[in-house]
PDB file of N, CA and C in Angstrom:
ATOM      1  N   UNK A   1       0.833  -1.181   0.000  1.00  0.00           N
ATOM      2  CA  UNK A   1       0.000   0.000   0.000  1.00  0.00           C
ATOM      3  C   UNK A   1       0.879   1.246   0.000  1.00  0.00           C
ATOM      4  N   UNK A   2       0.637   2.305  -0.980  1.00  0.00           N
ATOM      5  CA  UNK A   2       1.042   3.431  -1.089  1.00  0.00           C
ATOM      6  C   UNK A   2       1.181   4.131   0.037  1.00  0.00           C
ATOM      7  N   UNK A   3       2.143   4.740   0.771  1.00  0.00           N
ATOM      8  CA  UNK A   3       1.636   6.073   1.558  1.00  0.00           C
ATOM      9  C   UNK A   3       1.791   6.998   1.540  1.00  0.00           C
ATOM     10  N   UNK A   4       1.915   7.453   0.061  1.00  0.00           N
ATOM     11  CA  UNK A   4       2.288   8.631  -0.185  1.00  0.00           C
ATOM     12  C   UNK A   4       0.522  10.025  -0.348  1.00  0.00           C
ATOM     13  N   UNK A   5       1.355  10.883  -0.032  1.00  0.00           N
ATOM     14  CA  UNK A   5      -0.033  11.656  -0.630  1.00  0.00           C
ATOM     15  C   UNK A   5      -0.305  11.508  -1.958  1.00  0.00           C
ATOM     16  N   UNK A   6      -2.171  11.475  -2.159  1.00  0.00           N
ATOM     17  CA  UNK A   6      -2.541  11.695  -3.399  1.00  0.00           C
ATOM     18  C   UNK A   6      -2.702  12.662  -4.289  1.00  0.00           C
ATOM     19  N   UNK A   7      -3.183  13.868  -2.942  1.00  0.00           N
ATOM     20  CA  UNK A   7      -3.094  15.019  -3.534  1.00  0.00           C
ATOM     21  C   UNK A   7      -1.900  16.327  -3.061  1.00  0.00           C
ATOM     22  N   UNK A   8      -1.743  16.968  -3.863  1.00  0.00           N
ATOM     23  CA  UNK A   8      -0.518  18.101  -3.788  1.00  0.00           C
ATOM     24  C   UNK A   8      -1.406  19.273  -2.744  1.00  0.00           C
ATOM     25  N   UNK A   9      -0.599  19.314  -1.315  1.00  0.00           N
ATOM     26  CA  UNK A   9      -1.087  20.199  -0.177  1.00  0.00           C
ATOM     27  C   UNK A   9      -0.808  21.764  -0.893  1.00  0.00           C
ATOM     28  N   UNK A  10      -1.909  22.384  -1.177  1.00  0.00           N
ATOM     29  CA  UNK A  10      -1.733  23.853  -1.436  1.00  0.00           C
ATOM     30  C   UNK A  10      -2.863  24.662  -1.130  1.00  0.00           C
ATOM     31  N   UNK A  11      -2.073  25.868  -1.115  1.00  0.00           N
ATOM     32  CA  UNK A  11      -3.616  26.616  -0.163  1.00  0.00           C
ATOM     33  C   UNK A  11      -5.241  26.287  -0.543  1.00  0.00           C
ATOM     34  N   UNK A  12      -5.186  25.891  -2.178  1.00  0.00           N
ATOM     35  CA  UNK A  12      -6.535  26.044  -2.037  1.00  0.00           C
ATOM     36  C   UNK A  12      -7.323  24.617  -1.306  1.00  0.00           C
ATOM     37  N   UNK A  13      -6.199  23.722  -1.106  1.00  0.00           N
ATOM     38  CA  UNK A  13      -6.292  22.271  -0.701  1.00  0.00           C
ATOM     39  C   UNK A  13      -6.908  22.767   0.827  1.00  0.00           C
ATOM     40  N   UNK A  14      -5.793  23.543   1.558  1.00  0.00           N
ATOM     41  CA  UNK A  14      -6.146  23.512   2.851  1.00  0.00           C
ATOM     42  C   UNK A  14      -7.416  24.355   3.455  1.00  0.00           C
ATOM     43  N   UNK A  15      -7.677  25.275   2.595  1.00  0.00           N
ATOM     44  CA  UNK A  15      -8.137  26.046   2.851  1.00  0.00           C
ATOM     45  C   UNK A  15     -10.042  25.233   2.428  1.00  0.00           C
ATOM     46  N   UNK A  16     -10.060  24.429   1.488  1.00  0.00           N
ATOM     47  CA  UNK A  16     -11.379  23.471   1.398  1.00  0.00           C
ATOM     48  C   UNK A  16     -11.243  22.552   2.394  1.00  0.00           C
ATOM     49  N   UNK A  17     -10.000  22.034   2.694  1.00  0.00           N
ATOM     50  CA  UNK A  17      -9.912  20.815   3.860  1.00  0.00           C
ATOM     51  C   UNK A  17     -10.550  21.759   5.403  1.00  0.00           C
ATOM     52  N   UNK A  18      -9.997  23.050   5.119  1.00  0.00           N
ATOM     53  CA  UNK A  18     -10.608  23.489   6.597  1.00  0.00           C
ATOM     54  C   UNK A  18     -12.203  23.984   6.525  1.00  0.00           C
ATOM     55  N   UNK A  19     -12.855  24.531   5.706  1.00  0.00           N
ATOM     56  CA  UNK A  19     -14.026  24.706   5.242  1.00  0.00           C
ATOM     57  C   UNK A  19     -14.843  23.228   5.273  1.00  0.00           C
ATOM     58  N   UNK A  20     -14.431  21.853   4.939  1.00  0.00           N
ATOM     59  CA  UNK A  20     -15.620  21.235   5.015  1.00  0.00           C
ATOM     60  C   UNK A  20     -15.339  20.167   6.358  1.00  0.00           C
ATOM     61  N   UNK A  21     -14.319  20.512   6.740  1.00  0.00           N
ATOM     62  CA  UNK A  21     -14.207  20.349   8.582  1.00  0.00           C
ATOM     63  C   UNK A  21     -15.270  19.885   9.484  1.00  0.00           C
ATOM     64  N   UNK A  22     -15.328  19.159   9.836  1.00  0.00           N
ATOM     65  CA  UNK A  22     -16.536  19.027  10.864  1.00  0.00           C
ATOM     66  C   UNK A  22     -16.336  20.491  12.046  1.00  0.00           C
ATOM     67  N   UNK A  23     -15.145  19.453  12.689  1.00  0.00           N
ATOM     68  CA  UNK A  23     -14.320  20.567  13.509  1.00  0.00           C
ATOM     69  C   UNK A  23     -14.508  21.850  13.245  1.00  0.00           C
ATOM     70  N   UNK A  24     -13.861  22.281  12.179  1.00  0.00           N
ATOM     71  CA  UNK A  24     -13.894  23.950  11.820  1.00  0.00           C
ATOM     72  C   UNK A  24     -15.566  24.566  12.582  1.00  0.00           C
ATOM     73  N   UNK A  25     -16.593  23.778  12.259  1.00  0.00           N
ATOM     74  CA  UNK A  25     -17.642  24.454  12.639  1.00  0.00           C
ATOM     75  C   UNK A  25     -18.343  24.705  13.760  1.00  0.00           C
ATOM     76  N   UNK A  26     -17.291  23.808  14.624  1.00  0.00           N
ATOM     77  CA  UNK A  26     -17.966  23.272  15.851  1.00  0.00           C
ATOM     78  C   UNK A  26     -17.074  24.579  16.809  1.00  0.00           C
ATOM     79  N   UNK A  27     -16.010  24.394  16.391  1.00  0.00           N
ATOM     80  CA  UNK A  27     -15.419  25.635  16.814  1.00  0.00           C
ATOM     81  C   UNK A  27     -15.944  26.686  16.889  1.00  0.00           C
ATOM     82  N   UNK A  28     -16.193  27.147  15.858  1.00  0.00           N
ATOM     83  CA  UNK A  28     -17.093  28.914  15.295  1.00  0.00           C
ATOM     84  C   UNK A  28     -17.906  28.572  16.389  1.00  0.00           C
ATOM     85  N   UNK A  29     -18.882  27.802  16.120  1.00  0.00           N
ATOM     86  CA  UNK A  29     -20.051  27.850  16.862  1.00  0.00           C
ATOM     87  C   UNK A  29     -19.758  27.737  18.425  1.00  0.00           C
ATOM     88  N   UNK A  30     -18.923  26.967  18.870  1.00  0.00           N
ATOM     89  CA  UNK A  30     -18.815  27.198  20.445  1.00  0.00           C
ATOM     90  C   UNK A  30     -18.022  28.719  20.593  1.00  0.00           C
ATOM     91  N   UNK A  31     -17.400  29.308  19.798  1.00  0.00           N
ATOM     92  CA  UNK A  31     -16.454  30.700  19.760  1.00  0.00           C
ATOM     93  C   UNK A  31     -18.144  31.801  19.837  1.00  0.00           C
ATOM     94  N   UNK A  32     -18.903  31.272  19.136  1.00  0.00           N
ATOM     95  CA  UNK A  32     -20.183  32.223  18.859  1.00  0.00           C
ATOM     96  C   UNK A  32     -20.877  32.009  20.157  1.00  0.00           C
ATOM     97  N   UNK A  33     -21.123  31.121  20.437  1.00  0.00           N
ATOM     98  CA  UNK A  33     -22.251  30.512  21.612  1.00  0.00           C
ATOM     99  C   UNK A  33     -20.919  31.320  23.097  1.00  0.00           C
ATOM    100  N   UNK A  34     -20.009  31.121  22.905  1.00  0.00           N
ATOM    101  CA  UNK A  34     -19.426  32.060  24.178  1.00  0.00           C
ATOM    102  C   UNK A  34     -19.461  33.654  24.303  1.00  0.00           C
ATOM    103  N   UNK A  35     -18.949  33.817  23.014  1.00  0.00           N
ATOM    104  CA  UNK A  35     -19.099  35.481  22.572  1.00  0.00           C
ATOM    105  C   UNK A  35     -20.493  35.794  22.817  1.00  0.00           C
ATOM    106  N   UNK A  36     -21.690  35.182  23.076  1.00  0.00           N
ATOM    107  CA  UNK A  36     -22.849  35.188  22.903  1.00  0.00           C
ATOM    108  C   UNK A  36     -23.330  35.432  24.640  1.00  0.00           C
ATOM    109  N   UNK A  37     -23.008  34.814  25.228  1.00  0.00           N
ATOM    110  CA  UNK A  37     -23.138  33.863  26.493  1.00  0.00           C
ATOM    111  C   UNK A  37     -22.675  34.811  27.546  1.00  0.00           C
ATOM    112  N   UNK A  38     -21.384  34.660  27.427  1.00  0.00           N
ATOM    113  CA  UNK A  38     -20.424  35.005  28.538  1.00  0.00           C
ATOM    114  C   UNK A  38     -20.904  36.474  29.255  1.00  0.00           C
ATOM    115  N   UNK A  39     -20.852  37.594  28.084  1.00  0.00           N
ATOM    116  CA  UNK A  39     -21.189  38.723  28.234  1.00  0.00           C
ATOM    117  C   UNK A  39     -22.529  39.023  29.410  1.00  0.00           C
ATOM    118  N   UNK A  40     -23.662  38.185  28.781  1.00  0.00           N
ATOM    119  CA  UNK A  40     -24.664  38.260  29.714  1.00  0.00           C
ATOM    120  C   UNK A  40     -24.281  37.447  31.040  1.00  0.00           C
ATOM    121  N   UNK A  41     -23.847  36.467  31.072  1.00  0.00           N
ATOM    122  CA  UNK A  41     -23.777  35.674  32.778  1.00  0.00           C
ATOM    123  C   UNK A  41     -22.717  36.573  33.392  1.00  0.00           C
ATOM    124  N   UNK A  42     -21.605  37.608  33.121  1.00  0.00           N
ATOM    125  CA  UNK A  42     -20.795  38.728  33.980  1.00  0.00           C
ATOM    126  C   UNK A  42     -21.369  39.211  34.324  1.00  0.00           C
ATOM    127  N   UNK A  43     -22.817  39.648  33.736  1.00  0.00           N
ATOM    128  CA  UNK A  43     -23.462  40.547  34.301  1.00  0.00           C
ATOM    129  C   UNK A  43     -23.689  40.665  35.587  1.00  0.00           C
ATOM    130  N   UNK A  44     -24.533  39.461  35.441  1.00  0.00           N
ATOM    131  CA  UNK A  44     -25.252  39.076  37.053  1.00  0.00           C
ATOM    132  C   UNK A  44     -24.329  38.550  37.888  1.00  0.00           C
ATOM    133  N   UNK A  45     -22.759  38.029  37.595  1.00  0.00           N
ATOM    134  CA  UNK A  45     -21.902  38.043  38.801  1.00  0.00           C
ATOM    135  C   UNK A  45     -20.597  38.146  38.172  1.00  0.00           C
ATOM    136  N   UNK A  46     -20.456  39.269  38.437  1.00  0.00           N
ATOM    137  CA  UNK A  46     -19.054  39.742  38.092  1.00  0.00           C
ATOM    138  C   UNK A  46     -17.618  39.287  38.900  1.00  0.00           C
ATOM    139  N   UNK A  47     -16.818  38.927  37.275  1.00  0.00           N
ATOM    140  CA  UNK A  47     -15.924  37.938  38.024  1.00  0.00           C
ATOM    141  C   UNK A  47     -14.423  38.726  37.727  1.00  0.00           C
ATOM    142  N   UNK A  48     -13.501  37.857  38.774  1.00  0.00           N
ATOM    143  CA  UNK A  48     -12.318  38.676  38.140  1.00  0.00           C
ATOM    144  C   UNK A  48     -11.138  38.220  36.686  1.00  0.00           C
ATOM    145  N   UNK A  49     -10.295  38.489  36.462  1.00  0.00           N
ATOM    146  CA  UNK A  49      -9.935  38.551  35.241  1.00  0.00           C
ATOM    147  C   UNK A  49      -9.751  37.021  34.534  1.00  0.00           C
ATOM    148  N   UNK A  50      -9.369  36.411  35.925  1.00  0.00           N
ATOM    149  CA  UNK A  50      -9.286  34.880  35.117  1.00  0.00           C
ATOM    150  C   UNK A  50     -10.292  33.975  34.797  1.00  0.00           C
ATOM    151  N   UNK A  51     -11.361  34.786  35.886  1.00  0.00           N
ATOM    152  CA  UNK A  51     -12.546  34.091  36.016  1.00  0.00           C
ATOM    153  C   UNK A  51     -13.288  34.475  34.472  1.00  0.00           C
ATOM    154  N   UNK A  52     -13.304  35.286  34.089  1.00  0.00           N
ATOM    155  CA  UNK A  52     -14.142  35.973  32.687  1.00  0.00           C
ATOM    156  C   UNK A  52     -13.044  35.092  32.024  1.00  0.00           C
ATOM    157  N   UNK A  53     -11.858  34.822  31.741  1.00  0.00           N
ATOM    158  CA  UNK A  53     -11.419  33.661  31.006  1.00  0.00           C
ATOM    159  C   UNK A  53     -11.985  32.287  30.571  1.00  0.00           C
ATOM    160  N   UNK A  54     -12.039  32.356  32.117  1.00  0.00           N
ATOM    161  CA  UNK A  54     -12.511  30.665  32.399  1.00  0.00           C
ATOM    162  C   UNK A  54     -13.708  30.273  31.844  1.00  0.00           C
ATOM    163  N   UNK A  55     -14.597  31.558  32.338  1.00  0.00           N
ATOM    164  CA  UNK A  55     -16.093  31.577  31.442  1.00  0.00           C
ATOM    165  C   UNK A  55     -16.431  31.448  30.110  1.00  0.00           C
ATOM    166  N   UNK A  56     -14.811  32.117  29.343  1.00  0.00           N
ATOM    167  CA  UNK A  56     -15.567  32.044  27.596  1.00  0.00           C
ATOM    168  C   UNK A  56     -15.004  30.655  27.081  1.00  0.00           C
ATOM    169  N   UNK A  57     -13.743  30.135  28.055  1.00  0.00           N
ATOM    170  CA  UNK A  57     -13.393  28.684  27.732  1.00  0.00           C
ATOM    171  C   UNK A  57     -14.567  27.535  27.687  1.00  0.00           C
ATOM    172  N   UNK A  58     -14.557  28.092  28.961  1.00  0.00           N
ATOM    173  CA  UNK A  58     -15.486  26.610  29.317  1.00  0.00           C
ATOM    174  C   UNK A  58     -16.928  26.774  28.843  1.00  0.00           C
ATOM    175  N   UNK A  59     -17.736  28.025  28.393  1.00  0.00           N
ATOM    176  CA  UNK A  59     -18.991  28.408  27.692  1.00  0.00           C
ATOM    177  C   UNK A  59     -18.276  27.977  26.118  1.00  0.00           C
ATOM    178  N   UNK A  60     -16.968  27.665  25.198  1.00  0.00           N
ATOM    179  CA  UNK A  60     -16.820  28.014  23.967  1.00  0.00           C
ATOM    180  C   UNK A  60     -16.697  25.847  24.211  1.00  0.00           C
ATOM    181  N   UNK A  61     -16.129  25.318  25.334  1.00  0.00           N
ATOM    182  CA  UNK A  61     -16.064  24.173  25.304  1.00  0.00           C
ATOM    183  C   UNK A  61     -17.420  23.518  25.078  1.00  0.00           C
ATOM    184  N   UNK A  62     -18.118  23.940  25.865  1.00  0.00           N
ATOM    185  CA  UNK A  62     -19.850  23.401  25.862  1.00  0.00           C
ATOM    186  C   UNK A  62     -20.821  24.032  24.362  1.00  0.00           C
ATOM    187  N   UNK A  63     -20.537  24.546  23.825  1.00  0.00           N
ATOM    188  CA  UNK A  63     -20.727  24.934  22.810  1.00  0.00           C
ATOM    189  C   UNK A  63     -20.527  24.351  21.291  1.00  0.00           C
ATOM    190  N   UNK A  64     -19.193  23.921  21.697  1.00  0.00           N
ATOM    191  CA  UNK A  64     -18.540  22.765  20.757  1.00  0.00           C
ATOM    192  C   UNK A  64     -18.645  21.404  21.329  1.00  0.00           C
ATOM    193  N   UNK A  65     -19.063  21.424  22.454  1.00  0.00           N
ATOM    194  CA  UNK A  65     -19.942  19.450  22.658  1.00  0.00           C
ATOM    195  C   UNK A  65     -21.053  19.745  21.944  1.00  0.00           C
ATOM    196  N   UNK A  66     -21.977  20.460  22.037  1.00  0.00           N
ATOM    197  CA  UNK A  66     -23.783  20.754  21.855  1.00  0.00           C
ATOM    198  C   UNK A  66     -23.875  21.211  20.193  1.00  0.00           C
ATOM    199  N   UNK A  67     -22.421  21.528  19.813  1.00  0.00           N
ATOM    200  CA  UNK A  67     -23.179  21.390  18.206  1.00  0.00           C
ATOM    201  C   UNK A  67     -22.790  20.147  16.976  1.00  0.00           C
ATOM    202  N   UNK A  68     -22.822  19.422  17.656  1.00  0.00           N
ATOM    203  CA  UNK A  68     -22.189  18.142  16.657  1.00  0.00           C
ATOM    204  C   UNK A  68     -23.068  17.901  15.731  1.00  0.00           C
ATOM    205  N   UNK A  69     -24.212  17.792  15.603  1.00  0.00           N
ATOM    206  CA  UNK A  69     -25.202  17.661  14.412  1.00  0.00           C
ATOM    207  C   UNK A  69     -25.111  18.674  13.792  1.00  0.00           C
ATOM    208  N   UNK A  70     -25.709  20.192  14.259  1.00  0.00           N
ATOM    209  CA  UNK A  70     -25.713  21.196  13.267  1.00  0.00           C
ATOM    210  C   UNK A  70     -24.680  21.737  12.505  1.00  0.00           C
ATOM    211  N   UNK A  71     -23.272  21.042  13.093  1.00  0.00           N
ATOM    212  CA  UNK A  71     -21.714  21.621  12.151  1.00  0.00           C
ATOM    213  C   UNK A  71     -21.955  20.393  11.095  1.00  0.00           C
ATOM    214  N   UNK A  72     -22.470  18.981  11.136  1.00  0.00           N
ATOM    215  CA  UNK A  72     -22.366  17.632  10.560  1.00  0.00           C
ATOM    216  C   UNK A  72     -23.058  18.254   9.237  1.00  0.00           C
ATOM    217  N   UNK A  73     -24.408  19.102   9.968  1.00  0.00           N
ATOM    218  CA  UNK A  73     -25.346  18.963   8.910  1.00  0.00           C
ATOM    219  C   UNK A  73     -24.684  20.348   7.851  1.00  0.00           C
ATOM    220  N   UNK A  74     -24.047  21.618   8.635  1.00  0.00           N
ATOM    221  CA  UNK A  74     -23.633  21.986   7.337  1.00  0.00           C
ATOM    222  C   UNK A  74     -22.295  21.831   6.305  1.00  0.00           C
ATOM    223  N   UNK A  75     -21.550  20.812   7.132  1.00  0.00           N
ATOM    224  CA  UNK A  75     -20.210  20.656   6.384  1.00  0.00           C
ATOM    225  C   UNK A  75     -21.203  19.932   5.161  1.00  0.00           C
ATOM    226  N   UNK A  76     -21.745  19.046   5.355  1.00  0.00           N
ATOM    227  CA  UNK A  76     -22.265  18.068   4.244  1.00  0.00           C
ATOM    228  C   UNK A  76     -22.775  19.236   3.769  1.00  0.00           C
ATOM    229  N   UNK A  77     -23.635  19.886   3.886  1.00  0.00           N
ATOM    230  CA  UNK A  77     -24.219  21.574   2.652  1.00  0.00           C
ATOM    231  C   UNK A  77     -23.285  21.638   2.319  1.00  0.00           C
ATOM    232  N   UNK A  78     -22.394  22.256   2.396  1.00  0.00           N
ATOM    233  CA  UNK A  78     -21.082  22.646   1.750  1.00  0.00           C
ATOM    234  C   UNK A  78     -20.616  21.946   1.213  1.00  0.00           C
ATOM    235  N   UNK A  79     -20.294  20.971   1.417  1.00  0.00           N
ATOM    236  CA  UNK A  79     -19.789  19.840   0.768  1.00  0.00           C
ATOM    237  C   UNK A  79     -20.569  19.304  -1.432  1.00  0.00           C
ATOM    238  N   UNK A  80     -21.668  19.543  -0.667  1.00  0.00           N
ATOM    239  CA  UNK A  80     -22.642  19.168  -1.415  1.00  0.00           C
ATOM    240  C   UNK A  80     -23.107  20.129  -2.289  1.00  0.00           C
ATOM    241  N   UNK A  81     -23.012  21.658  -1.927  1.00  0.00           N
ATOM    242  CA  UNK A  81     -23.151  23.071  -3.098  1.00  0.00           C
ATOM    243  C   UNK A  81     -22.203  22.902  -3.639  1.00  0.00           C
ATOM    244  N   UNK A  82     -20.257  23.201  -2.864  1.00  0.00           N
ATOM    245  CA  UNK A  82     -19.683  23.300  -3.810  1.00  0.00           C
ATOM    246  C   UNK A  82     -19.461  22.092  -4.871  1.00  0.00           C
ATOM    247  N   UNK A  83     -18.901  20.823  -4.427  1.00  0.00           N
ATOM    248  CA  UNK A  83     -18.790  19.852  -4.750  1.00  0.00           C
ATOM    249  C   UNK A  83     -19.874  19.051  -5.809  1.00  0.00           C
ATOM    250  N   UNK A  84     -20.644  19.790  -6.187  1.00  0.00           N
ATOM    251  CA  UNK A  84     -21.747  19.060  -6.783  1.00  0.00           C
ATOM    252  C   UNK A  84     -21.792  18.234  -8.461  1.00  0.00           C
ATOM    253  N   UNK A  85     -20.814  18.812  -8.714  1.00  0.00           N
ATOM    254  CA  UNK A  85     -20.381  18.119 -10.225  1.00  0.00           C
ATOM    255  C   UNK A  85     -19.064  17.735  -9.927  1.00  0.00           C
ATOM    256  N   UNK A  86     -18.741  17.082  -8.966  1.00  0.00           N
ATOM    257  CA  UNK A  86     -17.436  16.395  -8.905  1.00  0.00           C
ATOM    258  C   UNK A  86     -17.579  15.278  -8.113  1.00  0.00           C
ATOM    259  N   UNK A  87     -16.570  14.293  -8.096  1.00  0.00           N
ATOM    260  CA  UNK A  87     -16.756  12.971  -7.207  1.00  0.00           C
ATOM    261  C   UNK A  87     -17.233  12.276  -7.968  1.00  0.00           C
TER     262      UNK A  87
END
């Protein structure tokens, strides 16, 4: 068995490999769901500097457990607009 690569790594390679990512989306979305989040729960108890850290970590961690279907369902969109006369 071959183990060489099949295809030649170049930006536009990586840059579709990171776009139809599962990962890639799950990220955004827990990065969104904290940026989202965090702001309002300081409100009501204001924390100090590491603590507002800790909050957008661990709000951006739970964010990226809780979206595993909806990143699934749009990598495959993507996958499936651009990709549609190929494969």
């Amino acid at each position: 068995m071959d183990m060489t690569n099949k295809h030649k790594i170049t930006i536009g390679y990586i840059f579709f490999y990171i776009l139809f990512s599962v990962d890639t989306w799950r990220i955004l979305m827990g990065i969104l769901i904290s940026a989202a989040l965090s702001p309002q729960l300081m409100k009501t108890n204001p924390l100090s500097g590491s603590g507002e850290v800790m909050l957008y970590i661990m709000l951006a961690a739970i964010g990226w457990a809780i979206t595993s279907y909806p990143a699934t369902r749009m990598a495959l969109l993507l996958r499936k607009l651009i990709l549609k006369g190929k494969a």
